[in-house]
Protein backbone atom coordinates (compact mmCIF):
# COMPACT_ATOMS: atom_id res chain seq x y z
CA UNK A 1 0.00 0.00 0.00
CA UNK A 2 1.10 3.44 -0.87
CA UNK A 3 1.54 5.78 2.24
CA UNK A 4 0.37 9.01 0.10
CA UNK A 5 2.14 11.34 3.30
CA UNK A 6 5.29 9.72 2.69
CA UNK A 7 4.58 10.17 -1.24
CA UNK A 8 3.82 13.81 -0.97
CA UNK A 9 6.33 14.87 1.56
CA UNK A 10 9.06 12.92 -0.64
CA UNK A 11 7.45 15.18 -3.75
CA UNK A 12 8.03 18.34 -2.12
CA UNK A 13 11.31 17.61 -0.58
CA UNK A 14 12.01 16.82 -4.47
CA UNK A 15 10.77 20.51 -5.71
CA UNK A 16 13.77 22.02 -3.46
CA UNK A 17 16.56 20.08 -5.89
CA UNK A 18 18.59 21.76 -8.15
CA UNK A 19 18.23 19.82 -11.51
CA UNK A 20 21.43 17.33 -12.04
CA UNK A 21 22.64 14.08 -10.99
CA UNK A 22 22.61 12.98 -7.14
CA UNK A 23 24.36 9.93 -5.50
CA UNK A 24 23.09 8.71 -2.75
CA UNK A 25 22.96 4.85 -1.19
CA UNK A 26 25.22 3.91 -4.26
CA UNK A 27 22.41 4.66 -6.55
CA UNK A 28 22.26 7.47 -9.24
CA UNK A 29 19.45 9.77 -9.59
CA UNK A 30 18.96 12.33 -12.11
CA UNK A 31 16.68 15.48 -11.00
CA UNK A 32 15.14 17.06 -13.90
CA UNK A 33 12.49 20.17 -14.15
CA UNK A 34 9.70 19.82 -16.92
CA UNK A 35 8.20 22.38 -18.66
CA UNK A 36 5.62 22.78 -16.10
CA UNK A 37 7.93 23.58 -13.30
CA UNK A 38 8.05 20.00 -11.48
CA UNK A 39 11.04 18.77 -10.19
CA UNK A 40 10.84 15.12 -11.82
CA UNK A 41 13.35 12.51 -9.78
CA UNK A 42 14.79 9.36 -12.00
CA UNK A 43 16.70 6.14 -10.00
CA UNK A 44 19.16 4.75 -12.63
CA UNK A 45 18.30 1.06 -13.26
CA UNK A 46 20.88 -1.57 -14.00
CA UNK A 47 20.44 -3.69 -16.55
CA UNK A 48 19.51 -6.75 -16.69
CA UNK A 49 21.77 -10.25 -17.03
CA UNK A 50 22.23 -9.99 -20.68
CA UNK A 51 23.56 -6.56 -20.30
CA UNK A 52 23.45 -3.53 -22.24
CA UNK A 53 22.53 -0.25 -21.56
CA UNK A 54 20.81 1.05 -18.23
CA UNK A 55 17.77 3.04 -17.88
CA UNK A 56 16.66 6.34 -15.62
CA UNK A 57 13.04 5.23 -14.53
CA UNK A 58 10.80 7.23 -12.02
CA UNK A 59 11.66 7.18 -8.48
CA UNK A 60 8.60 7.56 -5.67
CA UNK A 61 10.52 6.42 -3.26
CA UNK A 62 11.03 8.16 -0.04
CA UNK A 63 14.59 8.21 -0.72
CA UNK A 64 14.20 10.94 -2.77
CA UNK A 65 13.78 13.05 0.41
CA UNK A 66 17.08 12.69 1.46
CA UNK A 67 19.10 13.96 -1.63
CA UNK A 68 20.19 17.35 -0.86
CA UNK A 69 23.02 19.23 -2.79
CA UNK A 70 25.74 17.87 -0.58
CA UNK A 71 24.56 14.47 -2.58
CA UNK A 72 25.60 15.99 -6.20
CA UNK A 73 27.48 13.55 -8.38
CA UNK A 74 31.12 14.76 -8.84
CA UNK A 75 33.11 13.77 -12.00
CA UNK A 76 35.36 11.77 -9.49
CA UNK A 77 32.21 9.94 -8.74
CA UNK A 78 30.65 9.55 -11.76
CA UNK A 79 34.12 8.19 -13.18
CA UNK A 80 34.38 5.54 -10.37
CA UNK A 81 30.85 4.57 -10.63
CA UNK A 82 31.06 4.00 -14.58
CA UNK A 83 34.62 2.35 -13.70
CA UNK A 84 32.94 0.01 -11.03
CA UNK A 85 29.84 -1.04 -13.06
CA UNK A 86 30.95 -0.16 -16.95
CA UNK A 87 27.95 2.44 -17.44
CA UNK A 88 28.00 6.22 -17.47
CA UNK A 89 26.11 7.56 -14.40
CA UNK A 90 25.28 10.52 -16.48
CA UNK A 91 23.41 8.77 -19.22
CA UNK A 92 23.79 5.27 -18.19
CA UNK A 93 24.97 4.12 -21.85
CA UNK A 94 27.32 0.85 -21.80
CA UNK A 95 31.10 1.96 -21.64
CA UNK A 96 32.71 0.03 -24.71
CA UNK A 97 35.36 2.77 -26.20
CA UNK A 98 38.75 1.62 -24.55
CA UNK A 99 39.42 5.15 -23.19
CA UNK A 100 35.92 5.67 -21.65
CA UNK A 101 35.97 2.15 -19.78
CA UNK A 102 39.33 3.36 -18.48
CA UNK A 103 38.00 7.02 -17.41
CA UNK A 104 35.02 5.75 -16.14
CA UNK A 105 32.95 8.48 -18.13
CA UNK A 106 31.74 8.79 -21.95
CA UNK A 107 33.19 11.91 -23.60
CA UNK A 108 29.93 13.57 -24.42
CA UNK A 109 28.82 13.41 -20.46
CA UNK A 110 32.47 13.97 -19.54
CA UNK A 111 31.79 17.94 -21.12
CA UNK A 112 28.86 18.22 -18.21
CA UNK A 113 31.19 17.71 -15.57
CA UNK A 114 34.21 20.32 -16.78
């Protein structure tokens, strides 16, 4: 059963965030504002056993109340993250280019973090 406090609390917490990528728990979340002004929160999603790429899906949890700014995702962190699971935390894409496995980062998300 959905505790619709818990929901609603964890939505407004979410309106305070500053749109960008949050680590928190060793999960990556993406905060991003639609055109109506919303604060929308996405948990990246590992894929599955046969691989590929991951996914950014919608996050309800109450989790989401606890990312703050301190929680930002640094380029150090992103780059360990992708070097730990072989994704980009920015976009989630599969790492395969032999300098991007090694950095950790794709060089199209690498730009967002300079």
């Amino acid at each position: 059963m959905i505790d619709i406090f818990a929901l609603a609390t964890a939505v407004k917490a979410a309106q305070q965030l500053t749109p960008g990528l949050y680590h928190l728990e060793g999960k990556v979340y993406r905060a991003t504002r639609t055109r109506r002004g919303v604060v929308k929160v996405e948990r990246l999603l590992q894929p599955g056993p046969r691989g590929g790429n991951a996914r950014f899906v919608p996050d309800y949890s109450t989790t989401r109340q606890a990312l703050a700014d301190e929680h930002k995702l640094t380029k150090e962190a992103a780059e360990a993250y992708g070097k730990e699971h072989g994704l980009c935390a920015a976009c989630g894409r599969l790492l395969t280019d032999p300098v991007s496995v090694a950095r950790g980062i794709g060089p199209v998300c690498l730009k967002y973090f300079s």
